[in-house]
N, C-alpha and C. Protein backbone atom coordinates (compact mmCIF):
# COMPACT_ATOMS: atom_id res chain seq x y z
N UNK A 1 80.00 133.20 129.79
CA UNK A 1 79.61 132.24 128.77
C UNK A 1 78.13 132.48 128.45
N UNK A 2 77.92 132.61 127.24
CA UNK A 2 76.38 132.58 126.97
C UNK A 2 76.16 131.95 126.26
N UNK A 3 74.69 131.76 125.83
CA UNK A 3 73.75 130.80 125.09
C UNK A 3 74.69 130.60 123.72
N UNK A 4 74.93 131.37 122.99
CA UNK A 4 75.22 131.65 122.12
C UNK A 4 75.85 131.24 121.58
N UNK A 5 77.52 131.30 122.87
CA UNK A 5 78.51 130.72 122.34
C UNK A 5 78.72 128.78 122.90
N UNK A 6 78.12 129.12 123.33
CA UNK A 6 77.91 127.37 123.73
C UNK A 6 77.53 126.46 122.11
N UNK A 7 76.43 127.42 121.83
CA UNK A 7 75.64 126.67 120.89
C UNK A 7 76.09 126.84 119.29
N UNK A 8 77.34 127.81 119.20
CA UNK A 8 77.89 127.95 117.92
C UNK A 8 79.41 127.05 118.42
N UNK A 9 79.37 126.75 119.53
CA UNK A 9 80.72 125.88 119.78
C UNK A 9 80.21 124.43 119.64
N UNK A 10 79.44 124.19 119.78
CA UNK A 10 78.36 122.97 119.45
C UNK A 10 78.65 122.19 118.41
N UNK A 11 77.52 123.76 117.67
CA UNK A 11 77.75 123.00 116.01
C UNK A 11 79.47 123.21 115.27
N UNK A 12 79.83 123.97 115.63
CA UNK A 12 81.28 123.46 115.00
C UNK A 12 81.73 122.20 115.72
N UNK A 13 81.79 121.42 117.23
CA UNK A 13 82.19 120.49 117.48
C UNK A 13 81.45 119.47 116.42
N UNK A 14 79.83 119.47 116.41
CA UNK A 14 79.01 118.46 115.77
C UNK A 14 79.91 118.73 114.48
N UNK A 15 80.36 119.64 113.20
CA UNK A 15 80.65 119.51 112.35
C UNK A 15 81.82 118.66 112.17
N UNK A 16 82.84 119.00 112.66
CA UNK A 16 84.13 118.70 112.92
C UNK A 16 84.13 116.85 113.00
N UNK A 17 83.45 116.39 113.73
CA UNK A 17 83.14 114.97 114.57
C UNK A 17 82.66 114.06 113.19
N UNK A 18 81.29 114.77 112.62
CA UNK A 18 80.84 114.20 111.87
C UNK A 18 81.60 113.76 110.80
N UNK A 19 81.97 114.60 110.15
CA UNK A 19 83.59 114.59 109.16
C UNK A 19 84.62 113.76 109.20
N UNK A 20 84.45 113.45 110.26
CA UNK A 20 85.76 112.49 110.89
C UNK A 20 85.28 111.34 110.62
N UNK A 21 83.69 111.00 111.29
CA UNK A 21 82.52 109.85 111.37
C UNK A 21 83.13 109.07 110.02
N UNK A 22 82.49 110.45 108.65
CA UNK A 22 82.17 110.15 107.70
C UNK A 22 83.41 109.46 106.64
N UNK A 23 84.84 110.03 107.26
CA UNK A 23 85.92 109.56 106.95
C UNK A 23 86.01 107.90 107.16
N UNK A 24 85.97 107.94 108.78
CA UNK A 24 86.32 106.51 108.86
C UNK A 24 85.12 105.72 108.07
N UNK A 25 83.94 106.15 108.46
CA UNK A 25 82.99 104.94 107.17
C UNK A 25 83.23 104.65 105.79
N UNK A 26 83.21 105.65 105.42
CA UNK A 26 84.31 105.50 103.55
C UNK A 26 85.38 104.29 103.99
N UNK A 27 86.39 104.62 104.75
CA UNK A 27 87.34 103.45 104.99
C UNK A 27 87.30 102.14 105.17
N UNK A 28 86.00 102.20 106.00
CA UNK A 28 85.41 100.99 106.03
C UNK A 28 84.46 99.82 104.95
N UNK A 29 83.49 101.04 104.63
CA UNK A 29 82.71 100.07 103.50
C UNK A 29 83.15 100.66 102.02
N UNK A 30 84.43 101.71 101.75
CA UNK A 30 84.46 101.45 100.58
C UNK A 30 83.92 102.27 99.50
N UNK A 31 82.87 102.98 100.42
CA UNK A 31 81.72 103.86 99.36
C UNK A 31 82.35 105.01 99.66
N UNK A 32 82.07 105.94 98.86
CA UNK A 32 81.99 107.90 99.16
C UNK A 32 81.19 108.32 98.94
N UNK A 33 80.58 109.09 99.44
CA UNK A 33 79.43 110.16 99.15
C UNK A 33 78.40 109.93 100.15
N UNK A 34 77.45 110.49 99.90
CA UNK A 34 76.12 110.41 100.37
C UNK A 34 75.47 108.89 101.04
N UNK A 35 75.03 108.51 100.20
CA UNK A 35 74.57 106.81 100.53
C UNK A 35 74.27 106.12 99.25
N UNK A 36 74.33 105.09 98.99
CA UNK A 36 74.58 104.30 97.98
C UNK A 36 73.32 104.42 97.17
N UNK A 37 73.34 104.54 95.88
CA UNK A 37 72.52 104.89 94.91
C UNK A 37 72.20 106.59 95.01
N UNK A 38 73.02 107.04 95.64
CA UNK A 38 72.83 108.67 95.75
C UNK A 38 74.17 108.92 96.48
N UNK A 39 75.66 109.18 95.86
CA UNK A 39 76.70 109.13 96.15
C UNK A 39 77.00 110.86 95.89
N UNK A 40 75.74 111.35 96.02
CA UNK A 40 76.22 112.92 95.95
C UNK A 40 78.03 113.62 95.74
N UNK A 41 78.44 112.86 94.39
CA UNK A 41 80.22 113.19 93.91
C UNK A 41 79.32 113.64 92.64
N UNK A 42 80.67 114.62 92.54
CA UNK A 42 80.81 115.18 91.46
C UNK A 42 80.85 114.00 90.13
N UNK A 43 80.35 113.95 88.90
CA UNK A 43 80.30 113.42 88.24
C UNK A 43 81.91 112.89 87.10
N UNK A 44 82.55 111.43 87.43
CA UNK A 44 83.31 111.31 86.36
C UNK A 44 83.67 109.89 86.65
N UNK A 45 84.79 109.69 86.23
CA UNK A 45 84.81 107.68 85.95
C UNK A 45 86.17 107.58 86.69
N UNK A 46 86.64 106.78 87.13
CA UNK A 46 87.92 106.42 87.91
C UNK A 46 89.32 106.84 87.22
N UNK A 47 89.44 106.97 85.84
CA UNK A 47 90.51 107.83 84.86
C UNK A 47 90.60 109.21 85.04
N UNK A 48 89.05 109.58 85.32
CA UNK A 48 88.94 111.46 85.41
C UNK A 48 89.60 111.25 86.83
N UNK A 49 89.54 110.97 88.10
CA UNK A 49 89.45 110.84 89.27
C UNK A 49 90.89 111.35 89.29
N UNK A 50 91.64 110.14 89.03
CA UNK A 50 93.19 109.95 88.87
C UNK A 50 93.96 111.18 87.98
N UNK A 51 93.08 111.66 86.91
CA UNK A 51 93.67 112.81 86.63
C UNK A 51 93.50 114.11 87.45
N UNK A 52 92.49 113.74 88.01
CA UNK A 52 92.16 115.30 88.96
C UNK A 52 92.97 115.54 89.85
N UNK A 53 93.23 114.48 90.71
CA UNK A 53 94.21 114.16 91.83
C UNK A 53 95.24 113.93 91.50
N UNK A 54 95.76 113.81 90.08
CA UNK A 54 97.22 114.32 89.68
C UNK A 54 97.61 115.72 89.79
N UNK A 55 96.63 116.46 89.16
CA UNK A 55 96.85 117.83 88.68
C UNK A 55 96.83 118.59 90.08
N UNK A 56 96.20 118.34 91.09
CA UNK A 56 96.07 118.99 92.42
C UNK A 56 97.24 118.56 93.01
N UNK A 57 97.56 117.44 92.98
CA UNK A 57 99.06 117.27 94.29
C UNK A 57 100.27 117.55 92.98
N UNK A 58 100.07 118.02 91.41
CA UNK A 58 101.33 118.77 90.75
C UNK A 58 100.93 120.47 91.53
N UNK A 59 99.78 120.79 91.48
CA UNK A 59 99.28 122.47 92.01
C UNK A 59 100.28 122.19 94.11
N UNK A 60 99.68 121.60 94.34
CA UNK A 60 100.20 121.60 95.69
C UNK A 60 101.63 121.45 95.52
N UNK A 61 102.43 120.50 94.84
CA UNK A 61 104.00 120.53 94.80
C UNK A 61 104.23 122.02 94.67
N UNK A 62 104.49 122.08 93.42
CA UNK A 62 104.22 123.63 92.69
C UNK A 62 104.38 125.16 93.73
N UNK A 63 103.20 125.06 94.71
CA UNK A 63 103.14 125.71 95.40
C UNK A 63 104.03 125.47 96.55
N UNK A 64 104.75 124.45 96.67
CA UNK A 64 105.96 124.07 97.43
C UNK A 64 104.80 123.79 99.29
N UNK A 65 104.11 123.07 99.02
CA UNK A 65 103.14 122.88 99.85
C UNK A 65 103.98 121.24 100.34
N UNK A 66 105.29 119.94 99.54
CA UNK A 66 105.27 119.14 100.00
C UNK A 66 104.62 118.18 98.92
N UNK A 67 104.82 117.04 99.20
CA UNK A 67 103.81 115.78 98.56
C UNK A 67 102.74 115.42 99.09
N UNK A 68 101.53 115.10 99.02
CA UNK A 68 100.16 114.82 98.73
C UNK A 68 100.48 113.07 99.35
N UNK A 69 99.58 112.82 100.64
CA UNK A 69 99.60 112.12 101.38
C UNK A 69 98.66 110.92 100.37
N UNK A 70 99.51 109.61 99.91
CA UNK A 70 98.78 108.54 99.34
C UNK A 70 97.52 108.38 99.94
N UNK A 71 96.26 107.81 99.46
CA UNK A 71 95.02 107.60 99.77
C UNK A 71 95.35 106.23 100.03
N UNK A 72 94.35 105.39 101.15
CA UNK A 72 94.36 103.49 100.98
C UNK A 72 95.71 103.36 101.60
C-alpha cells in the first residue's frame, strides 16, 4: 500500500460521500445547486425542466434502459 493509493482512494471516497451529503440536503430544504442566491443550474424555468426530463427518460426508454425513477 502506498501514499498514493491511500490518498487517491480518499478523494474518491470524499467524492462519492459528498454527493450523497448533497443529495439528501436538496431533499431536505428543497433547494438545488450551489447555495441560495447562487444555485449554480443550468439556466431555465420549471416548463424547460419538465421538458428536459421528458426527452431524457423518452432517450433512456428508447435505449431500452427501463423507466426513469420518479423524483419526490
Amino acid at each position: 500500500m502506498t501514499l498514493h493509493k491511500i490518498l487517491v482512494h480518499m478523494i474518491a471516497e470524499t467524492d462519492r460521500h459528498a454527493g450523497q451529503a448533497d443529495i439528501v440536503r436538496e431533499l431536505i430544504d428543497g433547494a438545488a445547486g450551489l447555495r441560495n442566491g447562487n444555485d449554480n443550474m443550468a439556466p431555465g424555468d420549471q416548463a424547460w425542466w419538465e421538458s428536459y426530463r421528458s426527452r431524457l427518460e423518452r432517450a433512456a426508454l428508447d435505449a431500452g434502459q427501463g423507466p426513469v425513477l420518479e423524483a419526490g
